[in-house]
N, C-alpha and C. Protein backbone atom coordinates (compact mmCIF):
# COMPACT_ATOMS: atom_id res chain seq x y z
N UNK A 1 8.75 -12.28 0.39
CA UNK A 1 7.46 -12.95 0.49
C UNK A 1 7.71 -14.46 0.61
N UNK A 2 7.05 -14.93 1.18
CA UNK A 2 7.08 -16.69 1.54
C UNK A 2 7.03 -17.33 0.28
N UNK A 3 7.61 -18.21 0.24
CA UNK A 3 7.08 -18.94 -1.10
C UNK A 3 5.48 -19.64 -0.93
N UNK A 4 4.76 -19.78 -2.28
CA UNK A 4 3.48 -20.26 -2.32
C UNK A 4 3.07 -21.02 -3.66
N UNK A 5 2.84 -22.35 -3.48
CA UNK A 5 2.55 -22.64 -5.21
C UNK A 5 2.36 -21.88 -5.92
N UNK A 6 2.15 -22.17 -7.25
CA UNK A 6 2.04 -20.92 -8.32
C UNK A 6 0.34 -20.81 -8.34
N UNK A 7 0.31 -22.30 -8.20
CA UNK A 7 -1.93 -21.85 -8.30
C UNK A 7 -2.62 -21.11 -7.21
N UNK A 8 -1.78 -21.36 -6.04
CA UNK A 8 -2.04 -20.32 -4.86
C UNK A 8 -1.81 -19.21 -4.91
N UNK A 9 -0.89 -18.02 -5.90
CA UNK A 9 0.08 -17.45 -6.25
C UNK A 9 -1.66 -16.64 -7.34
N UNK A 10 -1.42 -17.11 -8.12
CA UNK A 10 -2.59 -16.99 -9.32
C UNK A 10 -3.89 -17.01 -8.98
N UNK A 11 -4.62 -17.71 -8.02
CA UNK A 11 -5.55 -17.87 -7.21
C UNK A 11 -5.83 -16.64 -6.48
N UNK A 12 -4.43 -15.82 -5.70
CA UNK A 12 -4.55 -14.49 -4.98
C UNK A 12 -4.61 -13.76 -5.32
N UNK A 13 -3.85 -13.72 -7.24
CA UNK A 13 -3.78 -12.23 -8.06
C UNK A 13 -4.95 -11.87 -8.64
N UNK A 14 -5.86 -12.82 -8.73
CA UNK A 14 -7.06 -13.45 -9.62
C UNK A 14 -7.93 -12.55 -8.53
N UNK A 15 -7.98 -12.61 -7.48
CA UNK A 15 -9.01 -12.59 -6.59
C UNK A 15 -8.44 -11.08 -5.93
N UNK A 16 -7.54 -10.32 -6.12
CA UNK A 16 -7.04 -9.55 -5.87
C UNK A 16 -7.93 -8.53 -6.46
N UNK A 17 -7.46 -8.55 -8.34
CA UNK A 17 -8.33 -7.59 -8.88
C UNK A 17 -9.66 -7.65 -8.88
N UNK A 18 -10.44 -9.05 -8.31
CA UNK A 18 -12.05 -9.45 -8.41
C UNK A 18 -12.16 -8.43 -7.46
N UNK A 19 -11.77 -8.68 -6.54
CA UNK A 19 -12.27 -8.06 -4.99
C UNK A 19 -11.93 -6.00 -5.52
N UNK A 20 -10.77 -5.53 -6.04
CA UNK A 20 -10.47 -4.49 -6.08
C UNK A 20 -11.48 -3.66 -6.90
N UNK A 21 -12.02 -4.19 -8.37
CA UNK A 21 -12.96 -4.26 -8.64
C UNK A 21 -14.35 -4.09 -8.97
N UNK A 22 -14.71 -5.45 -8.31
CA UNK A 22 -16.07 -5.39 -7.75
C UNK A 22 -16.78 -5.38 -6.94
N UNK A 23 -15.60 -5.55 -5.91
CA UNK A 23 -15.93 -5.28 -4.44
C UNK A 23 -16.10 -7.26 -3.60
N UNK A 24 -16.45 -7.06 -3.07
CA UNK A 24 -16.32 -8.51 -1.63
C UNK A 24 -17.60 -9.26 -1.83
N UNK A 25 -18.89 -8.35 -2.06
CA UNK A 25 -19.99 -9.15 -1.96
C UNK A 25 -20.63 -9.74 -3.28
N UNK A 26 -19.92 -8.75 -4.65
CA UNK A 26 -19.94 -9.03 -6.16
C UNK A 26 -19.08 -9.96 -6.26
N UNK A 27 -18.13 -10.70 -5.87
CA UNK A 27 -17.27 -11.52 -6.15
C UNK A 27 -17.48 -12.71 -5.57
N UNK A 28 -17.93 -13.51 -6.74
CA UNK A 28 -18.29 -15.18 -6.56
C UNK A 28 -16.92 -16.14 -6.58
N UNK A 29 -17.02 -16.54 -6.00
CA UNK A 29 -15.93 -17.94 -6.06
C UNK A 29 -16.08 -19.16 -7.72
N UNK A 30 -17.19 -18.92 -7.75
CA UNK A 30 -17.32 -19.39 -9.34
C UNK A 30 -16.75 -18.44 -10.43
N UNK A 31 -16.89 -17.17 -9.98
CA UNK A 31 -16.12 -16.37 -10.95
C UNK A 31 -14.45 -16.41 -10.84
N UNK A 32 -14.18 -16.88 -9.69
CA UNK A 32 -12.95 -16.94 -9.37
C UNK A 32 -12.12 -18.10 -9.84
N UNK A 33 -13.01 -19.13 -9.63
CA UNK A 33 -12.72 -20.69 -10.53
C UNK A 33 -12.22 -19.89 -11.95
N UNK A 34 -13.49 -19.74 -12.72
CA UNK A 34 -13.60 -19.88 -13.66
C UNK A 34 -12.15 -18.62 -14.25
N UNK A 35 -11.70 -18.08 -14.00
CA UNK A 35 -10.23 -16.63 -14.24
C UNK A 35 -9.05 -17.62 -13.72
N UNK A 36 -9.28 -18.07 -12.87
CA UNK A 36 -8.13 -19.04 -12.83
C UNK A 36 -8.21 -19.95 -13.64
N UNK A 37 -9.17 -20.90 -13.98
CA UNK A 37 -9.30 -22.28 -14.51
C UNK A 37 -8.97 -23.28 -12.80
N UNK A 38 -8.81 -23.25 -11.63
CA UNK A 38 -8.70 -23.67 -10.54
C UNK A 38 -10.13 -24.21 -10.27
N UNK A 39 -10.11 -25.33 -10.31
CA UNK A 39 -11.55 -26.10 -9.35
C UNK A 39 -12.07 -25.09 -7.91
N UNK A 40 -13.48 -24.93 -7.76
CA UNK A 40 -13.77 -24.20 -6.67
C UNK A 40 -13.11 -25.27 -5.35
N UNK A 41 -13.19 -26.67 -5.62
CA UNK A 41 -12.16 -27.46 -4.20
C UNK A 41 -10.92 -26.86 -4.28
N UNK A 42 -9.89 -27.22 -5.11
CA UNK A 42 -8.77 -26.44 -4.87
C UNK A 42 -8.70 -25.11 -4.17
N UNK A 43 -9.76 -23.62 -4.70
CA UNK A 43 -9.81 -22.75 -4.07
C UNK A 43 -9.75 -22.97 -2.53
N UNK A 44 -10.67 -23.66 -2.59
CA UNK A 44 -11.34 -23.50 -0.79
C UNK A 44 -10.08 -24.96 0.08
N UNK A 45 -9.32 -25.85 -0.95
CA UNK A 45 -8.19 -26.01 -0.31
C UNK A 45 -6.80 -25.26 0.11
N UNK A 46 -6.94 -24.27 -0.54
CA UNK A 46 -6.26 -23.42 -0.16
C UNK A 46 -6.39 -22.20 0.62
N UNK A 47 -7.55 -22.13 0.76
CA UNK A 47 -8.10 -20.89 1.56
C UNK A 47 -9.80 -21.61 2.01
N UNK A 48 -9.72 -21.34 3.30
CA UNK A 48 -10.90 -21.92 4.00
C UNK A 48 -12.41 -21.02 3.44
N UNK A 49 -12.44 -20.04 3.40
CA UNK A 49 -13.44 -19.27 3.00
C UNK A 49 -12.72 -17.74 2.31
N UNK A 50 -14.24 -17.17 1.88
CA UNK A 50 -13.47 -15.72 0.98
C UNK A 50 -13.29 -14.89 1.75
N UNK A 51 -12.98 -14.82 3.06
CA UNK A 51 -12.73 -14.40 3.82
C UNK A 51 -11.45 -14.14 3.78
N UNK A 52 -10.86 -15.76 4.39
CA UNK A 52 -9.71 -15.89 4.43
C UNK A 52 -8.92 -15.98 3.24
N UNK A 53 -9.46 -15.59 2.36
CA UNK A 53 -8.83 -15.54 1.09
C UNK A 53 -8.29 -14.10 0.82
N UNK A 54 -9.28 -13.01 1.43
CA UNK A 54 -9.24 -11.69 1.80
C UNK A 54 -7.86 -11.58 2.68
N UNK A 55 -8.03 -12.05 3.94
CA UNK A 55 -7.01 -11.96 4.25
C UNK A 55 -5.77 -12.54 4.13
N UNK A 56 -5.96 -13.49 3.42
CA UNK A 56 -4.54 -13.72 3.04
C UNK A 56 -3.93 -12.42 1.98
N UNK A 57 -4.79 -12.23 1.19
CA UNK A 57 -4.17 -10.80 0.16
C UNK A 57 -3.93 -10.17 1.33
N UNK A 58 -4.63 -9.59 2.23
CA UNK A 58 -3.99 -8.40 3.16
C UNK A 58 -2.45 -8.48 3.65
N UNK A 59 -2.57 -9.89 3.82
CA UNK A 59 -1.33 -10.19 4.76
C UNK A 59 -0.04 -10.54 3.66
N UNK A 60 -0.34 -10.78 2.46
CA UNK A 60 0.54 -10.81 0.87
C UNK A 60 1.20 -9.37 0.93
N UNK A 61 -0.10 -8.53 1.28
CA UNK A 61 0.46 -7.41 0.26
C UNK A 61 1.48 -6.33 0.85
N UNK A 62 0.94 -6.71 2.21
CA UNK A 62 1.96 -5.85 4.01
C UNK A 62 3.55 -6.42 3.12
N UNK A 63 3.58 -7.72 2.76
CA UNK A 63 4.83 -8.36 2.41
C UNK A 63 5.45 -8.11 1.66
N UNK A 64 4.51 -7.64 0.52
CA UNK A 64 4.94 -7.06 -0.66
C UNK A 64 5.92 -5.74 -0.84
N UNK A 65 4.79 -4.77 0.08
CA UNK A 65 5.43 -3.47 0.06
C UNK A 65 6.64 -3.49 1.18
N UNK A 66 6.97 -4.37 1.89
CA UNK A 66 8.34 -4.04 2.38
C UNK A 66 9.53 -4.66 1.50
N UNK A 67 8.87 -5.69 0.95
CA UNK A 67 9.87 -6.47 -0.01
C UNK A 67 10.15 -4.94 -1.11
N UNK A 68 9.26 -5.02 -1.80
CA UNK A 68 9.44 -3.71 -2.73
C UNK A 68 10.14 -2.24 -1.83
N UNK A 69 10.12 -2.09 -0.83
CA UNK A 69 11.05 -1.04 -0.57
C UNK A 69 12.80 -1.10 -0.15
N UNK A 70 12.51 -2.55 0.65
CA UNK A 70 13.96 -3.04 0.75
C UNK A 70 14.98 -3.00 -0.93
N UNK A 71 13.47 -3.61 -2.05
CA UNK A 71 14.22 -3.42 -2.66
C UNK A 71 14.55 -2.19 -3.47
N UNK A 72 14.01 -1.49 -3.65
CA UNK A 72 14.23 0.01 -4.05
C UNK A 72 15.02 0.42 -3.24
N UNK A 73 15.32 0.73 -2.02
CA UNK A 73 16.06 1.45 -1.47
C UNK A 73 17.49 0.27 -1.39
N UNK A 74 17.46 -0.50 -1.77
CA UNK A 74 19.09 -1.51 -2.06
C UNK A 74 19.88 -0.62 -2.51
N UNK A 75 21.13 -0.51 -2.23
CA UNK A 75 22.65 0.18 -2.38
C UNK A 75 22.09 1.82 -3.34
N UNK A 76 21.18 2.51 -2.71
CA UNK A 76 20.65 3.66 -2.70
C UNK A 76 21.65 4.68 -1.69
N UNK A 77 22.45 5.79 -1.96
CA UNK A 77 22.98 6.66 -1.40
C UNK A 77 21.53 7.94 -1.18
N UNK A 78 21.14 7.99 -0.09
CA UNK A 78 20.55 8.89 0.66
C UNK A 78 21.55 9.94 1.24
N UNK A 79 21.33 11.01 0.99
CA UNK A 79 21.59 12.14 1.97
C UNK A 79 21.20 12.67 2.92
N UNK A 80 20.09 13.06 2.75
CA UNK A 80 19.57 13.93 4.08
C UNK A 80 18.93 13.70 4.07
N UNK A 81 17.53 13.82 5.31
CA UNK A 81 16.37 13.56 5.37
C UNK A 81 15.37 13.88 4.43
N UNK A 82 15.32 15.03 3.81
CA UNK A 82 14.85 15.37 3.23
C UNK A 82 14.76 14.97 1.32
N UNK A 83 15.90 14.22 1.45
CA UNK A 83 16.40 13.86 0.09
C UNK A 83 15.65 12.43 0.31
N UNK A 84 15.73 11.56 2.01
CA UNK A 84 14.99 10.79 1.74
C UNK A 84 13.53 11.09 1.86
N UNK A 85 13.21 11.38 2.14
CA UNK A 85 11.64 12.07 1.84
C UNK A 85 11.08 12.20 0.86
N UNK A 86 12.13 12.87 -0.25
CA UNK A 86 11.33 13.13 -1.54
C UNK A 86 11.52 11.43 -1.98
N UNK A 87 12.72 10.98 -1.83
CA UNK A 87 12.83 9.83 -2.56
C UNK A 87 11.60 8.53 -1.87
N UNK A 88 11.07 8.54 -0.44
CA UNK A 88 10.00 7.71 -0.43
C UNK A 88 8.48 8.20 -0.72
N UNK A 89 8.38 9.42 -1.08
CA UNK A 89 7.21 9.37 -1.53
C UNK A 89 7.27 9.26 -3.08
N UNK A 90 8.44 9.40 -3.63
CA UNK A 90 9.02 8.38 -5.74
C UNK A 90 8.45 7.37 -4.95
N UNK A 91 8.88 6.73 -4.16
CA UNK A 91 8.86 5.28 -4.45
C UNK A 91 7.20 4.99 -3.78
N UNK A 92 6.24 5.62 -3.15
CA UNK A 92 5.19 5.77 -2.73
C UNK A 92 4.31 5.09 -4.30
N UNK A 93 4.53 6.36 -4.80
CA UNK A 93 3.39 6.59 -6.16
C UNK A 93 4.26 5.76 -7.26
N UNK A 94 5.27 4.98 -7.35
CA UNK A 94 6.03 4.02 -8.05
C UNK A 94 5.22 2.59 -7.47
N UNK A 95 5.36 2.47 -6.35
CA UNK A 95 4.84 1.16 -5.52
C UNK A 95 3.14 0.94 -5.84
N UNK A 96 2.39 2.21 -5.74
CA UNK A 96 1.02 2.41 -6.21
C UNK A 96 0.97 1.87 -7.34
N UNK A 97 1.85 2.21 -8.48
CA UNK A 97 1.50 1.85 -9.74
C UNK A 97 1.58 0.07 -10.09
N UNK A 98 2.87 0.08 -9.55
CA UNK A 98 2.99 -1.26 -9.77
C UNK A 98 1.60 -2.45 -9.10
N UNK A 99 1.33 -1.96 -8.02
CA UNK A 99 0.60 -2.43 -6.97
C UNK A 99 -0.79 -2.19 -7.29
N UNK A 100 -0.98 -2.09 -8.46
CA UNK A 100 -2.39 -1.01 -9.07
C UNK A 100 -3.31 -1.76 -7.61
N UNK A 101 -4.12 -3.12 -8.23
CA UNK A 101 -5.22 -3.30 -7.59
C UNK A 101 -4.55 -3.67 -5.92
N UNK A 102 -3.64 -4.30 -5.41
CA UNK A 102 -3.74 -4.02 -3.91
C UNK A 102 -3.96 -2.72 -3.72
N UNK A 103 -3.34 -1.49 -4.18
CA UNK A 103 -3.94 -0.23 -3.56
C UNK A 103 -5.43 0.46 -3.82
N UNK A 104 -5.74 -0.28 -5.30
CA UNK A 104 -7.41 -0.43 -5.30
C UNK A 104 -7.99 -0.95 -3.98
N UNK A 105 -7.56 -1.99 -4.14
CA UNK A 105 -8.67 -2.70 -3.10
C UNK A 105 -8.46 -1.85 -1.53
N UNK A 106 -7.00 -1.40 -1.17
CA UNK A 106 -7.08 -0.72 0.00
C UNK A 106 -8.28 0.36 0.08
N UNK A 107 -8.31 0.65 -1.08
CA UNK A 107 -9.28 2.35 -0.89
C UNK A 107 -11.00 1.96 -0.90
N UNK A 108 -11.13 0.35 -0.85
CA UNK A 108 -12.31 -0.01 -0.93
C UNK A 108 -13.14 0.07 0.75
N UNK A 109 -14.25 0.67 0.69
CA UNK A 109 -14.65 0.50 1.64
C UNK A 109 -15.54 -0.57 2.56
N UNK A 110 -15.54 -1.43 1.64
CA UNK A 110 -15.73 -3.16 2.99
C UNK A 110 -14.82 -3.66 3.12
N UNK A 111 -13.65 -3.46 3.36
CA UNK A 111 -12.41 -3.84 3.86
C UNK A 111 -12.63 -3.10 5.32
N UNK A 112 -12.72 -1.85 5.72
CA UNK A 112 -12.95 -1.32 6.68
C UNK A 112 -14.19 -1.43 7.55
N UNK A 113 -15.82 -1.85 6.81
CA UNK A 113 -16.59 -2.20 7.34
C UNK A 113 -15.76 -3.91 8.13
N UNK A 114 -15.77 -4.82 7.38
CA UNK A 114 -14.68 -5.56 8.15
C UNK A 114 -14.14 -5.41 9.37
N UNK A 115 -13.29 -4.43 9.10
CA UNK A 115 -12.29 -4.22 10.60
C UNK A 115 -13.22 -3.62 11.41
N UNK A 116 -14.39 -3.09 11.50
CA UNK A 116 -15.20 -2.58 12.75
C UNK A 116 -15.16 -3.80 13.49
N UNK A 117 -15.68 -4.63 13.21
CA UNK A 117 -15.85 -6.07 13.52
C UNK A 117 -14.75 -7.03 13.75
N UNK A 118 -14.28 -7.53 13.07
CA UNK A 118 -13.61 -7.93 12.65
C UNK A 118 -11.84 -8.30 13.23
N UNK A 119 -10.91 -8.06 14.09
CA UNK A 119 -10.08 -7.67 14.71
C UNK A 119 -8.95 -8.24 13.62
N UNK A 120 -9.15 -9.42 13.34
CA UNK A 120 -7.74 -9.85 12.17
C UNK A 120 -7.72 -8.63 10.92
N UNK A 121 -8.83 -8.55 10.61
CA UNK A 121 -8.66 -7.48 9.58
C UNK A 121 -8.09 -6.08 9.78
N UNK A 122 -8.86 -5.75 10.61
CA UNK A 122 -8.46 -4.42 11.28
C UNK A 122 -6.70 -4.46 12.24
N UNK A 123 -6.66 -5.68 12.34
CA UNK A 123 -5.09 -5.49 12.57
C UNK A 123 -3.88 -5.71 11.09
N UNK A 124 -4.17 -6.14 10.28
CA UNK A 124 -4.27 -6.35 8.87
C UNK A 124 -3.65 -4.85 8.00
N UNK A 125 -4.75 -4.27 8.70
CA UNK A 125 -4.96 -3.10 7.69
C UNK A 125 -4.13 -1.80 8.36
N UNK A 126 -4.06 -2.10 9.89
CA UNK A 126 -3.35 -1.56 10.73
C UNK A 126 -1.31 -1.50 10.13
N UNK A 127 -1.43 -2.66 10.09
CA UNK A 127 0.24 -3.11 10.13
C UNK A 127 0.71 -2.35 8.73
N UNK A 128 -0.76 -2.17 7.61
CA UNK A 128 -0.07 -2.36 5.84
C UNK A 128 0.17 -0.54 6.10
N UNK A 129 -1.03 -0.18 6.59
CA UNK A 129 -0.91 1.21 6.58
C UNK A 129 0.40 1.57 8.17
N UNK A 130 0.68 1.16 8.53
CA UNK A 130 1.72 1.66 10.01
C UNK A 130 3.33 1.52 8.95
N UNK A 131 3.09 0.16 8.33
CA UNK A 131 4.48 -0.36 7.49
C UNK A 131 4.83 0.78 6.25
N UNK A 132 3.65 1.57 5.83
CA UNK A 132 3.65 3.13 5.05
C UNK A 132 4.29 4.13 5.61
N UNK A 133 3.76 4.43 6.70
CA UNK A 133 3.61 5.44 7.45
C UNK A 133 5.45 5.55 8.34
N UNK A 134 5.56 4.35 8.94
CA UNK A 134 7.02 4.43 9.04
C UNK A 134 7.79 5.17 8.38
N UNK A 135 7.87 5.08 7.18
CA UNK A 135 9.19 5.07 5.81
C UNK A 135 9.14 6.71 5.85
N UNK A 136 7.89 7.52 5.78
CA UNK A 136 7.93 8.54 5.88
C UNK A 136 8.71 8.89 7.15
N UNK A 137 8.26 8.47 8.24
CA UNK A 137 8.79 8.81 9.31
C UNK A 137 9.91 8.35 9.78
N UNK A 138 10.72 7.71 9.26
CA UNK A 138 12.15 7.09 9.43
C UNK A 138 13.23 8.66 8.69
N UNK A 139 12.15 8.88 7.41
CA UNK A 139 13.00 10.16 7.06
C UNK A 139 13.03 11.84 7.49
N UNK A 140 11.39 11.59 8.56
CA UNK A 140 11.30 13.32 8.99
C UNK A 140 12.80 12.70 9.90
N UNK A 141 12.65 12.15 11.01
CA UNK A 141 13.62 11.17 12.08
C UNK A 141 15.05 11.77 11.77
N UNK A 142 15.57 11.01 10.47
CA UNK A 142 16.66 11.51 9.89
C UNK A 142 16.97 13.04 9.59
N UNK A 143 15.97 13.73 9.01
CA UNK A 143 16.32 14.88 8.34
C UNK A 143 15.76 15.90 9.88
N UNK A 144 15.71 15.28 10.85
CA UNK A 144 15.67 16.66 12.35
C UNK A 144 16.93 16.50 12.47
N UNK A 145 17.60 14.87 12.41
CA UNK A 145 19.27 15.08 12.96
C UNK A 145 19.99 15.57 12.26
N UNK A 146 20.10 15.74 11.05
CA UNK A 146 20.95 16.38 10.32
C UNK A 146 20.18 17.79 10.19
N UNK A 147 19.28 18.26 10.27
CA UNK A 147 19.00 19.63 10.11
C UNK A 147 18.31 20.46 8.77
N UNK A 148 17.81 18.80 8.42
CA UNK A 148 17.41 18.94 6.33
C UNK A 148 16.14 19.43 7.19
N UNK A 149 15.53 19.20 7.94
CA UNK A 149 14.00 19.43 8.64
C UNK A 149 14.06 19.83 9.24
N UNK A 150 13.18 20.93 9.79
CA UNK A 150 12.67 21.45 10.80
C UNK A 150 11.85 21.25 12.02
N UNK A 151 11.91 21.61 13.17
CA UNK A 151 11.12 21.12 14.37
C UNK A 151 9.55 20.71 14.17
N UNK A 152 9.66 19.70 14.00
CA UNK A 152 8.17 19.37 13.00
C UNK A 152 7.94 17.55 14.26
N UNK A 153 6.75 17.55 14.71
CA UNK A 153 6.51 16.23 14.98
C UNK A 153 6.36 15.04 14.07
N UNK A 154 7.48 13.93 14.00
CA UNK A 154 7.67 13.14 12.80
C UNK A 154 6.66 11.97 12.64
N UNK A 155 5.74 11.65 14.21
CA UNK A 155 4.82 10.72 13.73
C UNK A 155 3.74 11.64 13.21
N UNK A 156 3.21 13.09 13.42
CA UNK A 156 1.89 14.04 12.70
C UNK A 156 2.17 13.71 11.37
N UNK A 157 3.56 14.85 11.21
CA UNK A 157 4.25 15.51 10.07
C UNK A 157 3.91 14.06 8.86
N UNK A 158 4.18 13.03 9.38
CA UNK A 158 4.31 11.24 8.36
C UNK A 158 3.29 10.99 7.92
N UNK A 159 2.22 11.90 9.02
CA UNK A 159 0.77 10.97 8.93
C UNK A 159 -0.09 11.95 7.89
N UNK A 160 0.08 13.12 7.86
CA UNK A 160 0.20 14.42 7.06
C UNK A 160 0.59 14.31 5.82
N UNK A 161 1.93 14.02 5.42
CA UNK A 161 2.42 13.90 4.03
C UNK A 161 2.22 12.61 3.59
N UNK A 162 1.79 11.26 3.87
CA UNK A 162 1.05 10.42 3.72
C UNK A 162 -0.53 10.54 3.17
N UNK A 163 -0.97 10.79 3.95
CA UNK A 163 -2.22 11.46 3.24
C UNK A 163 -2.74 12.09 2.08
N UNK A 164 -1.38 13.11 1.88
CA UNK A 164 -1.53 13.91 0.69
C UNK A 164 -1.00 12.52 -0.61
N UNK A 165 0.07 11.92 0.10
CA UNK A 165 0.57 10.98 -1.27
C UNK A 165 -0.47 9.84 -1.61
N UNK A 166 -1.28 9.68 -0.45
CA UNK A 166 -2.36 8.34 -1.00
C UNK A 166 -3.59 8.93 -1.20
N UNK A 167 -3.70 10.21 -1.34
CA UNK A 167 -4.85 10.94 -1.94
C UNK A 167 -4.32 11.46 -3.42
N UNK A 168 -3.50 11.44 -4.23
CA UNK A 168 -2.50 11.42 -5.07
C UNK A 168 -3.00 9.71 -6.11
N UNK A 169 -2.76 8.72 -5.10
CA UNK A 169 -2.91 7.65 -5.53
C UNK A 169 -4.41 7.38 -5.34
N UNK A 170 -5.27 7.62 -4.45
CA UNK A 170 -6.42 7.72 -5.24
C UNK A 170 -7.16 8.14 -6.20
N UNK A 171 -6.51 9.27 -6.42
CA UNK A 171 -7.07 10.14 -7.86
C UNK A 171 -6.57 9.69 -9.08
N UNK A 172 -5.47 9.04 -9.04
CA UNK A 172 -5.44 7.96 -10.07
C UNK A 172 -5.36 6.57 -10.10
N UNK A 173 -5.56 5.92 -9.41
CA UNK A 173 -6.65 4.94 -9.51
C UNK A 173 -8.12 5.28 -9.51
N UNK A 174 -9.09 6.25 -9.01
CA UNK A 174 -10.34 6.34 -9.64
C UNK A 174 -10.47 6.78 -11.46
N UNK A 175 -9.24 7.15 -11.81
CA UNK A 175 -8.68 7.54 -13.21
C UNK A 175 -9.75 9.02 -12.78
N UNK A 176 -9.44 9.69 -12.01
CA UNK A 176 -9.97 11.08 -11.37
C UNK A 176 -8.89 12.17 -11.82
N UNK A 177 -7.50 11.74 -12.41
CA UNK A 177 -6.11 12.69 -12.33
C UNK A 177 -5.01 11.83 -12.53
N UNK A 178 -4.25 12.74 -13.00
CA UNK A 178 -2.68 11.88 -13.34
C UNK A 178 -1.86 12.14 -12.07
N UNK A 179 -1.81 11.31 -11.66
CA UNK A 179 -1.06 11.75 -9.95
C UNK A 179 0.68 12.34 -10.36
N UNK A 180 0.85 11.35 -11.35
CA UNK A 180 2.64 12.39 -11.84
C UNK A 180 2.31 13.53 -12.03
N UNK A 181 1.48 14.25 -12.98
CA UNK A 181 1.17 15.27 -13.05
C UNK A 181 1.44 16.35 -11.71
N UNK A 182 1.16 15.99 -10.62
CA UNK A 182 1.44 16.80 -9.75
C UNK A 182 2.49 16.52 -8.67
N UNK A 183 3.89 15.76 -9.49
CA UNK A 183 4.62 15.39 -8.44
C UNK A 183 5.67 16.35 -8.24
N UNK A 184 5.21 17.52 -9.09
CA UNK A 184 7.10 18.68 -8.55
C UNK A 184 6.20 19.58 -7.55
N UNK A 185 4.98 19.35 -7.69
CA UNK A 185 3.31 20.45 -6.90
C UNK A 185 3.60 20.36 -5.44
N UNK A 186 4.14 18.70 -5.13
CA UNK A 186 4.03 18.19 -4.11
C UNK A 186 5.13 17.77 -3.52
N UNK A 187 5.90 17.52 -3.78
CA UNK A 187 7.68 17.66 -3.60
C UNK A 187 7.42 18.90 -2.63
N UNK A 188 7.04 20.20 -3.82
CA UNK A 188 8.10 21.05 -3.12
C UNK A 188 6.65 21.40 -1.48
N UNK A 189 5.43 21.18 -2.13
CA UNK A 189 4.84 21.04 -0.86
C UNK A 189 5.01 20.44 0.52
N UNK A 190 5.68 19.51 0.07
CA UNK A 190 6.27 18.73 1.38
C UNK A 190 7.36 18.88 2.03
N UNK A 191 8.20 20.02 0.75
CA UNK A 191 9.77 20.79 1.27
C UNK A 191 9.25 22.43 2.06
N UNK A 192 8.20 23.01 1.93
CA UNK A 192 7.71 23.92 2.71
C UNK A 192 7.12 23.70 3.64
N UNK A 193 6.79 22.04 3.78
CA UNK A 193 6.05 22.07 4.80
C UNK A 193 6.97 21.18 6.37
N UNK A 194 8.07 21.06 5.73
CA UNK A 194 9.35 20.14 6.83
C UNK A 194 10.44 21.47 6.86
N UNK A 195 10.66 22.73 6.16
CA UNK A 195 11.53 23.42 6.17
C UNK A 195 12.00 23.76 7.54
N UNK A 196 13.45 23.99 7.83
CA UNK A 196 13.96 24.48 9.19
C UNK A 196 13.57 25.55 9.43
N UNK A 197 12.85 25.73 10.27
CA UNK A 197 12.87 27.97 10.67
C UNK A 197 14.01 28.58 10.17
């Protein structure tokens, strides 16, 4: 991640959970002052509107989760595709946790009213969810060449077992379910569902 003052830094985490929350149109910039202790000038010197304050989190958090996988997967021995598979959807619902409110706020729906409109956002939201969706699919990729997987299309198959893991992470973040609770449920769901003929 780029470096960023620390009040800019605190200013984004602040406004991170406001927005995750209470949503975009509940969230005052006076409330935002006031959780930081940051003057509303400072805010808006650092970010032109709550807009762009929005998107700057979007564009933080794309940063985040590759930083956080580079670093999880650092001097990591992978085997097979399938070994990486199970191991990026650990680090899926690991990254969720840590990440509580960015993945709150992803599951919010005026973030997406936004991108109808909107094209920075909607490319935004494009890149955080494509930069997901990869990791899965870097490992169906792997595990056809070695033979851990089966003849399975790896951009569907990614977009498929993705789904199931951030429907996982929505059910606990709505505090709807313990998403560990069902992580051997879904392992092996995702090992019946990549198996070789």
């Amino acid at each position: 991640m780029t470096k960023m003052s620390k009040k800019k830094a605190a200013i984004l985490e602040a406004a991170t959970i406001l927005f995750a929350n209470k949503g975009f149109t509940d969230t005052s910039m006076h409330e935002l002052s006031t959780m930081t202790g940051a003057a509303e000038g400072t805010i808006f010197y650092h970010f032109k509107n709550k807009e762009h304050l929005l998107l700057t989190i979007l564009e933080a958090t794309r940063e985040r989760i590759l930083d956080e996988f580079d670093a999880h997967m650092e001097n990591r021995e992978l085997g097979t595709g399938i070994e990486m598979m199970e191991e990026v959807v650990a680090f899926y619902l690991l990254l969720a946790g840590r990440m509580e409110y960015q993945f709150l706020l992803l599951h919010r729906h005026f973030l997406y009213q936004f991108a109808e409109s909107r094209p920075e956002f909607r490319e935004n939201l494009e890149a955080i969810y494509n930069c997901l969706v990869i990791l899965f699919e870097q490992a169906i990729e792997r595990g056809l060449e070695d033979g851990s997987i089966g003849g399975v299309s790896p951009r569907k198959s990614a977009l498929i077992i993705f789904t199931m893991v951030d429907g996982l992470v929505r059910f606990k973040n709505f505090n709807l379910y313990d998403a560990g609770a069902l992580f051997n449920e879904l392992i092996e769901s995702v090992r019946k569902m990549l198996k070789p003929n």
